[in-house]
PDB file of N, CA and C in Angstrom:
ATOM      1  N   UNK A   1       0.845  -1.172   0.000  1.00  0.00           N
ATOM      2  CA  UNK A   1       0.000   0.000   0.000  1.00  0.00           C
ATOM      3  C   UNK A   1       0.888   1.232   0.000  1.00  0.00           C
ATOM      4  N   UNK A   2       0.823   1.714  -1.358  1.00  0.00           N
ATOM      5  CA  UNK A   2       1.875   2.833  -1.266  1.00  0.00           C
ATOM      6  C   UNK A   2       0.912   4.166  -0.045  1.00  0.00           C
ATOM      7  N   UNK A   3       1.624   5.132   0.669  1.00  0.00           N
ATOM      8  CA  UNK A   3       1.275   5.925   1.157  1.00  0.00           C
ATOM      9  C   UNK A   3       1.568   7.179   0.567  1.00  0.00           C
ATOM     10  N   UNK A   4       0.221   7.815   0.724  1.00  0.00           N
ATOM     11  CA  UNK A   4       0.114   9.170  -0.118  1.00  0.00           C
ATOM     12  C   UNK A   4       0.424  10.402   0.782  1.00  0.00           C
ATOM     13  N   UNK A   5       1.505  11.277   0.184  1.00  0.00           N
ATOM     14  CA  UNK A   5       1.711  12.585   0.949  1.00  0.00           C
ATOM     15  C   UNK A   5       1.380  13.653   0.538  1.00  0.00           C
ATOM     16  N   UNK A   6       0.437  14.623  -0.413  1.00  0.00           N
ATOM     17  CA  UNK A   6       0.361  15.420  -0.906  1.00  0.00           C
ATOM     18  C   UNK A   6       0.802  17.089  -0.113  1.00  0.00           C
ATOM     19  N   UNK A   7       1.421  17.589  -0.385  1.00  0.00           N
ATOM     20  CA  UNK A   7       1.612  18.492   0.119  1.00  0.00           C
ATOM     21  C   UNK A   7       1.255  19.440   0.925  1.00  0.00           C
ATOM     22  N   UNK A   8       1.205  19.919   2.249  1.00  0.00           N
ATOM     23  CA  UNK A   8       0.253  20.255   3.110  1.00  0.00           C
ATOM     24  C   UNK A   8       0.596  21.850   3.535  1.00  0.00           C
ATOM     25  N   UNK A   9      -0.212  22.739   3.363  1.00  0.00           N
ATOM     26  CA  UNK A   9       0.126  23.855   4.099  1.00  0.00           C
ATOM     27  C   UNK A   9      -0.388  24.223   5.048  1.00  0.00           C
ATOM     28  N   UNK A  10      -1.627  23.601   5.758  1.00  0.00           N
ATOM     29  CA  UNK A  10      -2.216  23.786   6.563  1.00  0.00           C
ATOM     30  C   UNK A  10      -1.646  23.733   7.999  1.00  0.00           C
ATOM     31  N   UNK A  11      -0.595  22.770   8.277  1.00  0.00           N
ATOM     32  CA  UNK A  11      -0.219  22.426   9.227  1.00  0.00           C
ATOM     33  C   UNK A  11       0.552  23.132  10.086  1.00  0.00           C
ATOM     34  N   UNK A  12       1.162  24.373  10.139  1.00  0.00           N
ATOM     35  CA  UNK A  12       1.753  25.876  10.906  1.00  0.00           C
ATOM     36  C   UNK A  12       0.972  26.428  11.274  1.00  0.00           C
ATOM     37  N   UNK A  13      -0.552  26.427  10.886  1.00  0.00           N
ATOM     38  CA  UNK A  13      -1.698  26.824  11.541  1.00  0.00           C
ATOM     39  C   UNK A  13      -2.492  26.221  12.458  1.00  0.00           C
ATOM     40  N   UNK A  14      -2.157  25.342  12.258  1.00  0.00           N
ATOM     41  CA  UNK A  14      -3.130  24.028  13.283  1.00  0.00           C
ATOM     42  C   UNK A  14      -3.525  24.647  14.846  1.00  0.00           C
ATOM     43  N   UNK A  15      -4.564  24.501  14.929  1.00  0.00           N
ATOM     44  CA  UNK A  15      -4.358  24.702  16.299  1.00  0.00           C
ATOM     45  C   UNK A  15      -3.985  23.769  17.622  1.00  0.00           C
ATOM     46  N   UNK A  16      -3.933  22.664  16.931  1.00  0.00           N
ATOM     47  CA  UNK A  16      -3.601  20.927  17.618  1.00  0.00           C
ATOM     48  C   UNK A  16      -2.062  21.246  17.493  1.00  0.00           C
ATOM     49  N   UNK A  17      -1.038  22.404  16.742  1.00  0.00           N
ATOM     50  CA  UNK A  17       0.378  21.735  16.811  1.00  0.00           C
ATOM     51  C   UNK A  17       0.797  22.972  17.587  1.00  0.00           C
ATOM     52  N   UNK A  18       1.575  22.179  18.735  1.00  0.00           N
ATOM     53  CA  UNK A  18       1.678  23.374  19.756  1.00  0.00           C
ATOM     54  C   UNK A  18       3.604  23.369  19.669  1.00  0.00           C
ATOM     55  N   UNK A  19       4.207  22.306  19.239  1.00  0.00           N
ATOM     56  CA  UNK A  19       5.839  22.402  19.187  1.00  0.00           C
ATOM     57  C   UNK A  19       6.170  21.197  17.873  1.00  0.00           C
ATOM     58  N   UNK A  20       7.392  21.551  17.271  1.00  0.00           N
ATOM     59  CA  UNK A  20       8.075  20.714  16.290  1.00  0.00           C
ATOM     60  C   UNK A  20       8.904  20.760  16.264  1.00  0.00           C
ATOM     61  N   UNK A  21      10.347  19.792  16.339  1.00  0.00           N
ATOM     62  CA  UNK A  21      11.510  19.529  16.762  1.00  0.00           C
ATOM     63  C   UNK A  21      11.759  18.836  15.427  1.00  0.00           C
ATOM     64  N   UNK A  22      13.161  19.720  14.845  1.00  0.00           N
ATOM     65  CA  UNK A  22      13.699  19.274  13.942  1.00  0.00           C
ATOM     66  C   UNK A  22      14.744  18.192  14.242  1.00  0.00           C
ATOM     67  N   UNK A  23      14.590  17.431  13.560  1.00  0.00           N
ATOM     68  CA  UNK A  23      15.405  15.891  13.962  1.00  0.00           C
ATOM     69  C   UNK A  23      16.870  15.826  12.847  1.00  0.00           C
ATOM     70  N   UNK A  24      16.522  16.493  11.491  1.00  0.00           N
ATOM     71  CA  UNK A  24      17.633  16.045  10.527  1.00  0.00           C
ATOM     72  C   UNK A  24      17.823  17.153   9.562  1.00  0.00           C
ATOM     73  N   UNK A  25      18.400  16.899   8.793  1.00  0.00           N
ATOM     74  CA  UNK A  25      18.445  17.488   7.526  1.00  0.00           C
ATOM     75  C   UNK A  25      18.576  16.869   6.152  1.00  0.00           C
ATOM     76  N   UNK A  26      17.565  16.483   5.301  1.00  0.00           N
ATOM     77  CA  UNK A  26      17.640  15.677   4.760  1.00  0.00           C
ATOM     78  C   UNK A  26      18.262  16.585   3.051  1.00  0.00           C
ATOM     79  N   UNK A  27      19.035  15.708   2.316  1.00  0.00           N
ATOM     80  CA  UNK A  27      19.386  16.499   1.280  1.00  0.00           C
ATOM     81  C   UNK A  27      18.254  16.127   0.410  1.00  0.00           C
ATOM     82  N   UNK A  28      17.826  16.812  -0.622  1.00  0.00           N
ATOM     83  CA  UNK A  28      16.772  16.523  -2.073  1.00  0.00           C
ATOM     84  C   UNK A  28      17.163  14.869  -2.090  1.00  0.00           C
ATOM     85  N   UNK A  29      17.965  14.911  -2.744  1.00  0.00           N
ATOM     86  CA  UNK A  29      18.625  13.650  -3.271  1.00  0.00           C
ATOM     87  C   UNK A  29      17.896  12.408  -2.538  1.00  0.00           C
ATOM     88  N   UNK A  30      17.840  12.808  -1.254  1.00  0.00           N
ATOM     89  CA  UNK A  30      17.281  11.385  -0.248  1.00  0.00           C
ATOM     90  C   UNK A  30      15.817  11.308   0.013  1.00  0.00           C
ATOM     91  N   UNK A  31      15.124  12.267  -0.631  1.00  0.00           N
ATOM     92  CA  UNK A  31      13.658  12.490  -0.620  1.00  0.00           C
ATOM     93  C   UNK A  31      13.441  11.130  -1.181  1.00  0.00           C
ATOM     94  N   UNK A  32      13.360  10.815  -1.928  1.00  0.00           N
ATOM     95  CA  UNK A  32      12.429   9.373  -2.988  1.00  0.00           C
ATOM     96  C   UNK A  32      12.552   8.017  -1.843  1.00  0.00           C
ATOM     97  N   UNK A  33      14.156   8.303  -1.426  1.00  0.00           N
ATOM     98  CA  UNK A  33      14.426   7.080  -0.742  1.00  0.00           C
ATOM     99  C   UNK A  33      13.813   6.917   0.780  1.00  0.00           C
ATOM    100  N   UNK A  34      13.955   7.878   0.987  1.00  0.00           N
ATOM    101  CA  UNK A  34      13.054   8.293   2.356  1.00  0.00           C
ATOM    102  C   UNK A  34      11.226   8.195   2.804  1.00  0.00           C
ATOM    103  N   UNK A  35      11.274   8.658   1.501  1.00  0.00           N
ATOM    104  CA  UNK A  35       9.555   8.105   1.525  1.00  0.00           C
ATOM    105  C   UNK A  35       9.639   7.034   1.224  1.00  0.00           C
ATOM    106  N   UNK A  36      10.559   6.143   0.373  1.00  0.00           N
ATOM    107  CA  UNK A  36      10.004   4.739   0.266  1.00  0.00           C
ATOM    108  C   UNK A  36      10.109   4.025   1.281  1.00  0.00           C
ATOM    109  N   UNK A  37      11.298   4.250   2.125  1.00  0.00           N
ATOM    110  CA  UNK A  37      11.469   3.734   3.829  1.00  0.00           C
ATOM    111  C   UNK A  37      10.721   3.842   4.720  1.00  0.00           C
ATOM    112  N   UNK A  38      10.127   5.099   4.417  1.00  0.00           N
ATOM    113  CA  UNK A  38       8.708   5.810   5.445  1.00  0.00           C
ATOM    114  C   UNK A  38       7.507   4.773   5.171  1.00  0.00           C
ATOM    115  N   UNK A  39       7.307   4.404   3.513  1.00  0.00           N
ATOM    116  CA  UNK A  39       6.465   3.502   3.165  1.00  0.00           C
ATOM    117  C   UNK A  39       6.221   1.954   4.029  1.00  0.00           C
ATOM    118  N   UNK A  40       7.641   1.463   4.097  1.00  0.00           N
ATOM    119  CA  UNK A  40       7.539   0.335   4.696  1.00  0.00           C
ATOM    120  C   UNK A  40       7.825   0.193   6.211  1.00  0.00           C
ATOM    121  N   UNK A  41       7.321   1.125   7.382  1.00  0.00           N
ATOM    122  CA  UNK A  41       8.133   1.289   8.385  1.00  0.00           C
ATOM    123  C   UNK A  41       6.422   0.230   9.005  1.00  0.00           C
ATOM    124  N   UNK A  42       6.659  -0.244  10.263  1.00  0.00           N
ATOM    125  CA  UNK A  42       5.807  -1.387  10.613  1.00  0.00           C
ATOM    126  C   UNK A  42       4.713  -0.820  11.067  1.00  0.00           C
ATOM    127  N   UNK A  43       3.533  -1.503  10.787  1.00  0.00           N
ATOM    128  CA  UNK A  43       2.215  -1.014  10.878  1.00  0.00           C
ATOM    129  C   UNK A  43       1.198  -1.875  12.117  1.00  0.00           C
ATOM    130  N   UNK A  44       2.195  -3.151  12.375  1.00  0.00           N
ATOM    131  CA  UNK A  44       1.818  -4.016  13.928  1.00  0.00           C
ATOM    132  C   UNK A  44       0.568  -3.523  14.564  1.00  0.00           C
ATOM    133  N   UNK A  45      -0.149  -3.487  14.636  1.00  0.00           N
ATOM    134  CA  UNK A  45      -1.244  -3.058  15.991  1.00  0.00           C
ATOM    135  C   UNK A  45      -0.697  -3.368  17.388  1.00  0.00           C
ATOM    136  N   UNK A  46      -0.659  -2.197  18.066  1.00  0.00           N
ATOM    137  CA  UNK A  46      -1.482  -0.748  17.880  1.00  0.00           C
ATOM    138  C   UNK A  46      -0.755  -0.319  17.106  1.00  0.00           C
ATOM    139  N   UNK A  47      -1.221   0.323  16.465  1.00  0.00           N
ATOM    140  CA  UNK A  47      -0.050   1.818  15.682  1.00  0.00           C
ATOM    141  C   UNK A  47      -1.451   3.118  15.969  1.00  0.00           C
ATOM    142  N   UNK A  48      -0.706   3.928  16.263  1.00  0.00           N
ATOM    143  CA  UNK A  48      -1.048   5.220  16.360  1.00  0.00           C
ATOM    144  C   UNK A  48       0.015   6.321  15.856  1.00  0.00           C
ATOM    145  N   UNK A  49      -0.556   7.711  15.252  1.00  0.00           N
ATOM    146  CA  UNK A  49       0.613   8.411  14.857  1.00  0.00           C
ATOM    147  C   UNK A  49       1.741   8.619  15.704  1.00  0.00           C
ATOM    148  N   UNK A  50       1.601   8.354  17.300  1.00  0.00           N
ATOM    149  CA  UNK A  50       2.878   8.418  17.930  1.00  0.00           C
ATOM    150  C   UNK A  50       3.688   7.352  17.720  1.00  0.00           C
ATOM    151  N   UNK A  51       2.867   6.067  17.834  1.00  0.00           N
ATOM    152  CA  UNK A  51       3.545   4.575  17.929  1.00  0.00           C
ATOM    153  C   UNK A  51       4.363   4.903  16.125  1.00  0.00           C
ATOM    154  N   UNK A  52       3.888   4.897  15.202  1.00  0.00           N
ATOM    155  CA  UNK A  52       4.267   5.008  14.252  1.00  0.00           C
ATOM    156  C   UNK A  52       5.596   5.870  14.104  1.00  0.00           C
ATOM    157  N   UNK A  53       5.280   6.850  14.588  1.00  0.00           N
ATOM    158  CA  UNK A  53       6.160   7.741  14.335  1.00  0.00           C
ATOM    159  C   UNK A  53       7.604   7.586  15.297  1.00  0.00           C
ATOM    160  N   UNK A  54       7.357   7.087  16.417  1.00  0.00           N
ATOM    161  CA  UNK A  54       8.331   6.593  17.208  1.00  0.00           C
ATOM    162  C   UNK A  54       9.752   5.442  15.974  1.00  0.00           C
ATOM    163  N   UNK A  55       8.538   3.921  15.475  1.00  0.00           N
ATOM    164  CA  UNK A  55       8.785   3.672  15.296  1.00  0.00           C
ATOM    165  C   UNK A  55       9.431   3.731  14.012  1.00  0.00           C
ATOM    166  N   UNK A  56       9.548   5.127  13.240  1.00  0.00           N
ATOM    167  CA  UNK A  56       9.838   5.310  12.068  1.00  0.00           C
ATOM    168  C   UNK A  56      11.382   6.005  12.319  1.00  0.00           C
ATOM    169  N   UNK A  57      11.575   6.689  13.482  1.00  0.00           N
ATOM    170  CA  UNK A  57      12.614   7.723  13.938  1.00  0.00           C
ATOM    171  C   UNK A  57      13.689   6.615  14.230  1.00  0.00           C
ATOM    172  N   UNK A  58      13.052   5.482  14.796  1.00  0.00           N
ATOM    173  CA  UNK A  58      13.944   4.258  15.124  1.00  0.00           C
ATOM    174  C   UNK A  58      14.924   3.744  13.955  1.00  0.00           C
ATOM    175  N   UNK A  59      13.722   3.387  12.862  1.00  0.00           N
ATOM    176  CA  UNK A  59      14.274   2.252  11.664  1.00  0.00           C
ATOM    177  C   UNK A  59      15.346   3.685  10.901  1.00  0.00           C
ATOM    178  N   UNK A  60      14.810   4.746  11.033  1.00  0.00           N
ATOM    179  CA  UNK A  60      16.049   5.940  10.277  1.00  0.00           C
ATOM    180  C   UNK A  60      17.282   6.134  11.131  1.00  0.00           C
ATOM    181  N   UNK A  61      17.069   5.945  12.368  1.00  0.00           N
ATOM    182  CA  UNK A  61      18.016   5.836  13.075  1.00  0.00           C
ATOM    183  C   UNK A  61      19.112   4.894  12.626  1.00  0.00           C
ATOM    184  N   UNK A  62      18.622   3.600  12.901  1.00  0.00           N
ATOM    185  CA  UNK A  62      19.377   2.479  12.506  1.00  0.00           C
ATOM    186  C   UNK A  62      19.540   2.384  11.076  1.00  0.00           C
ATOM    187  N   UNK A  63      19.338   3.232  10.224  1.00  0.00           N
ATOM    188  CA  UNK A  63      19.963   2.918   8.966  1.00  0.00           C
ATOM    189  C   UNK A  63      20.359   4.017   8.121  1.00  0.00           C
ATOM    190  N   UNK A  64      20.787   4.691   9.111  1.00  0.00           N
ATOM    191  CA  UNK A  64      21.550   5.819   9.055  1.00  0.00           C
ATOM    192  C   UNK A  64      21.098   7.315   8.082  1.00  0.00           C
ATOM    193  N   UNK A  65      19.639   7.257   8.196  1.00  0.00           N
ATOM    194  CA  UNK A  65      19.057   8.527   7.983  1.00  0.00           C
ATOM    195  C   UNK A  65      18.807   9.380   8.555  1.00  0.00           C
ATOM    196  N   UNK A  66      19.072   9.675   9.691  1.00  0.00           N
ATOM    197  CA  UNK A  66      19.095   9.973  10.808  1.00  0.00           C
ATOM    198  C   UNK A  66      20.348  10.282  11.588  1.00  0.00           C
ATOM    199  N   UNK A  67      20.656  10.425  12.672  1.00  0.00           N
ATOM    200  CA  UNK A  67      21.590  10.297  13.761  1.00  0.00           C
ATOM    201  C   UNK A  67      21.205  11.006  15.073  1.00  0.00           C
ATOM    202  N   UNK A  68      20.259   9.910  15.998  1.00  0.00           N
ATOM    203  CA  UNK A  68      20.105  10.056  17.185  1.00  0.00           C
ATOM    204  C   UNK A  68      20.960  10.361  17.904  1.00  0.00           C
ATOM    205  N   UNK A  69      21.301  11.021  19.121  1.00  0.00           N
ATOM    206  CA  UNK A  69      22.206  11.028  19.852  1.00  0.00           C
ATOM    207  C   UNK A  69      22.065  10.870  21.367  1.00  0.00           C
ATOM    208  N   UNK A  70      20.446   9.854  21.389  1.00  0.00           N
ATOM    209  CA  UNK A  70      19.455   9.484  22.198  1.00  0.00           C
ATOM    210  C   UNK A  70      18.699   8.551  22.065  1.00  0.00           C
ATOM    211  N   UNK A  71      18.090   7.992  22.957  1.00  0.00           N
ATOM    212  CA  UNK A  71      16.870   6.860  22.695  1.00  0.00           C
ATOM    213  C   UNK A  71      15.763   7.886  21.635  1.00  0.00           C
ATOM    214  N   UNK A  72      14.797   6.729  21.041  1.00  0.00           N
ATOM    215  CA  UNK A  72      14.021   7.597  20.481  1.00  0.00           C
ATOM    216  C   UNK A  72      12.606   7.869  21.666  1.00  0.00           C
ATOM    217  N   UNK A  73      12.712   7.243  22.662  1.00  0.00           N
ATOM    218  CA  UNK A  73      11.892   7.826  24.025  1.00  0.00           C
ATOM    219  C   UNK A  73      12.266   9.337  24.172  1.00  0.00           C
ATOM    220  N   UNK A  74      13.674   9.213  24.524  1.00  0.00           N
ATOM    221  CA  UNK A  74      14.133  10.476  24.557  1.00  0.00           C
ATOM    222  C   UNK A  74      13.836  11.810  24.318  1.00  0.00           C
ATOM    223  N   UNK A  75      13.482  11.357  22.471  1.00  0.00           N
ATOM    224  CA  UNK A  75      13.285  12.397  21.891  1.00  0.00           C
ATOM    225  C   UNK A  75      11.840  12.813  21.937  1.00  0.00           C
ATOM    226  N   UNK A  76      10.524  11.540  22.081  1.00  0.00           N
ATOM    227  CA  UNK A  76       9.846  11.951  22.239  1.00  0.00           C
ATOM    228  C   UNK A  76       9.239  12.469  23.770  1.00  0.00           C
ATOM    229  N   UNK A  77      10.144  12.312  24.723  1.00  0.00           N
ATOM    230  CA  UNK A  77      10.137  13.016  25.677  1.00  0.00           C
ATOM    231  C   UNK A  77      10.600  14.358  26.074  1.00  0.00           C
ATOM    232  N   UNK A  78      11.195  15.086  24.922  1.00  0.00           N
ATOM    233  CA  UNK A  78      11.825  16.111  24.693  1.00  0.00           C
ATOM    234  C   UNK A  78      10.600  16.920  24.297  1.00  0.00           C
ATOM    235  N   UNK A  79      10.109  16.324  23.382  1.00  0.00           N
ATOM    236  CA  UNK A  79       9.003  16.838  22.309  1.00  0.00           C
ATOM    237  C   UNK A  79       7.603  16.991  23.591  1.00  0.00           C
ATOM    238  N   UNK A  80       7.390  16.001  24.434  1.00  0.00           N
ATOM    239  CA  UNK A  80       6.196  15.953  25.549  1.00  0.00           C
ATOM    240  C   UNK A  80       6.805  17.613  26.420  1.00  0.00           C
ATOM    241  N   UNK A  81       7.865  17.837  26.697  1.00  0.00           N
ATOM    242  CA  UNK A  81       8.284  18.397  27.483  1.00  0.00           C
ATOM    243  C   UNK A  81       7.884  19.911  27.082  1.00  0.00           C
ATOM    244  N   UNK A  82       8.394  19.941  25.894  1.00  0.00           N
ATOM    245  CA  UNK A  82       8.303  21.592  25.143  1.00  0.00           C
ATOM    246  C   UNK A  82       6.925  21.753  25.084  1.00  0.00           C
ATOM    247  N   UNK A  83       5.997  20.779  24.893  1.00  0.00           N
ATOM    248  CA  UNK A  83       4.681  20.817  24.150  1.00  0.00           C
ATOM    249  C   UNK A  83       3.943  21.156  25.636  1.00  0.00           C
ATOM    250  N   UNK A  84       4.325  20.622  26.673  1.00  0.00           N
ATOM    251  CA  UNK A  84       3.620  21.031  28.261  1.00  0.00           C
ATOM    252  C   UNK A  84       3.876  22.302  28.681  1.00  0.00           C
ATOM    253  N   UNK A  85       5.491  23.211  28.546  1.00  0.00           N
ATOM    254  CA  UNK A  85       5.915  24.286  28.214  1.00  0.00           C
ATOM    255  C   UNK A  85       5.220  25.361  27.506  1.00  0.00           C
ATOM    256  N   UNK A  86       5.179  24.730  26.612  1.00  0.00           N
ATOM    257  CA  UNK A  86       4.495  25.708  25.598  1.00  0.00           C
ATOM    258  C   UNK A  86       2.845  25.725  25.706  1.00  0.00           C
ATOM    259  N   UNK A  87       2.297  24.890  26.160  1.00  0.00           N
ATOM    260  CA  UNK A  87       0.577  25.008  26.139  1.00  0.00           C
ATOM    261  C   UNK A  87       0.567  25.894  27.397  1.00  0.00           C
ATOM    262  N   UNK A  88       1.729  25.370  28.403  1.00  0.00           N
ATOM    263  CA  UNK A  88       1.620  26.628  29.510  1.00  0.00           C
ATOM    264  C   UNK A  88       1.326  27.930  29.468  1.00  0.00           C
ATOM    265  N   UNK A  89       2.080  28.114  28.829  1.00  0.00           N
ATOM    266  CA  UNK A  89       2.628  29.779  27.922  1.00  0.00           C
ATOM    267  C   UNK A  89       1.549  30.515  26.869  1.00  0.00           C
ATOM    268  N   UNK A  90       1.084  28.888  26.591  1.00  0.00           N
ATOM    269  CA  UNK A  90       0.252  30.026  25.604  1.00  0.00           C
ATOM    270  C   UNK A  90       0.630  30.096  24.168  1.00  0.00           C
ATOM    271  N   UNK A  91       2.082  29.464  23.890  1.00  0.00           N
ATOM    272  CA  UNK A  91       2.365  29.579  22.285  1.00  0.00           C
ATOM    273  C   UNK A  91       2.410  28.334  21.881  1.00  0.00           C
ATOM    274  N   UNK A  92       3.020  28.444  20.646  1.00  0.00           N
ATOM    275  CA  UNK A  92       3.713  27.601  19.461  1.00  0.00           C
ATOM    276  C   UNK A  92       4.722  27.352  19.367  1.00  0.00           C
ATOM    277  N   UNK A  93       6.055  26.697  18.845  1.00  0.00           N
ATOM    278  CA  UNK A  93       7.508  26.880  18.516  1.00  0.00           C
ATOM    279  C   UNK A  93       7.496  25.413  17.908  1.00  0.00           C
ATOM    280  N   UNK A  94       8.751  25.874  17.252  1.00  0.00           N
ATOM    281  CA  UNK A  94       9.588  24.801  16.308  1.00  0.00           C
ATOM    282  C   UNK A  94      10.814  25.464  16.855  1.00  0.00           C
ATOM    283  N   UNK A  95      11.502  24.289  16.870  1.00  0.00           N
ATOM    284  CA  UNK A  95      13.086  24.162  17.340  1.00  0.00           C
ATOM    285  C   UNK A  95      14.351  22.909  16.790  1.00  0.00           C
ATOM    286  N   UNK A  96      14.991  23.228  17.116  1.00  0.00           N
ATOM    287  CA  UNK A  96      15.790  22.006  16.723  1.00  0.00           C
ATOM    288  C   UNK A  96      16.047  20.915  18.104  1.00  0.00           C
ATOM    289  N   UNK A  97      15.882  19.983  17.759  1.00  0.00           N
ATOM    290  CA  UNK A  97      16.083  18.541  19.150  1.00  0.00           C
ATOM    291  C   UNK A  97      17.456  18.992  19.581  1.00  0.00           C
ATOM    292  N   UNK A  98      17.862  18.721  20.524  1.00  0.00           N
ATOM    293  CA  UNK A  98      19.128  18.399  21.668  1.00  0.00           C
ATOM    294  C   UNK A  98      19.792  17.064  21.334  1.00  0.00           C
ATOM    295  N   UNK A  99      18.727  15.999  21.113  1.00  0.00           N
ATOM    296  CA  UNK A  99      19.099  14.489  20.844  1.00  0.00           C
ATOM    297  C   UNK A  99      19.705  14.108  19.732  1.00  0.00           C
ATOM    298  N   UNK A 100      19.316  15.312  18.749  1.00  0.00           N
ATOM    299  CA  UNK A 100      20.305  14.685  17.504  1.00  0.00           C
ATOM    300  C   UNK A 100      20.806  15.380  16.730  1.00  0.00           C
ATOM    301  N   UNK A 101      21.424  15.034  15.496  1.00  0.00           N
ATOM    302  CA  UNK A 101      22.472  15.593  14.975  1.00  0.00           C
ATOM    303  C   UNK A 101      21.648  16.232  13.871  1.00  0.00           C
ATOM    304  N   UNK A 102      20.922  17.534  14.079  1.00  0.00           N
ATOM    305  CA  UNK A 102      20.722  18.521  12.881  1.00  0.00           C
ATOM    306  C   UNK A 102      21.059  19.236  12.646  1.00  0.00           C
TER     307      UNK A 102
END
């Protein structure tokens, strides 16, 4: 089942996205290959967009699309942290992670 990404602009507005932590930097070049990896990352039940997404930060980790410099708990405990921060406060932010190499 290929997965469809169409391009989204909606999502800087959201009112559901309260923080986003940049994890990498990916060059053009690794776009095709990256979604096709994204394609096959495990779909096991439960999956939820966290479970998923956990488990997608993992398999890039380990195959070197990525470079954690942390568990991927870690990171999404980084991400819980800012997001409790920030609903405190009252805003939004995007930042770059602590955990890895961007």
């Amino acid at each position: 089942m290929a997965i469809q990404h169409p391009a989204t602009t909606g999502v800087p507005k959201s009112i559901t996205l309260i923080v986003g932590l940049k994890i990498a930097v990916m060059v053009p070049v690794l776009h095709q290959a990256l979604s096709d990896r994204l394609e096959i990352v495990s779909q096991e039940p439960p999956v939820t967009c966290r479970i998923w997404l956990k488990r997608s930060l993992q398999d890039l980790d380990d195959e070197g699309y990525i470079k954690l410099t942390h568990s991927v708990d870690g990171v999404a405990q980084e991400a819980d942290d800012a997001a409790v921060d920030n609903r405190a406060r009252g805003i939004r932010s995007v930042g770059t992670s602590y955990l890895s190499k961007a």
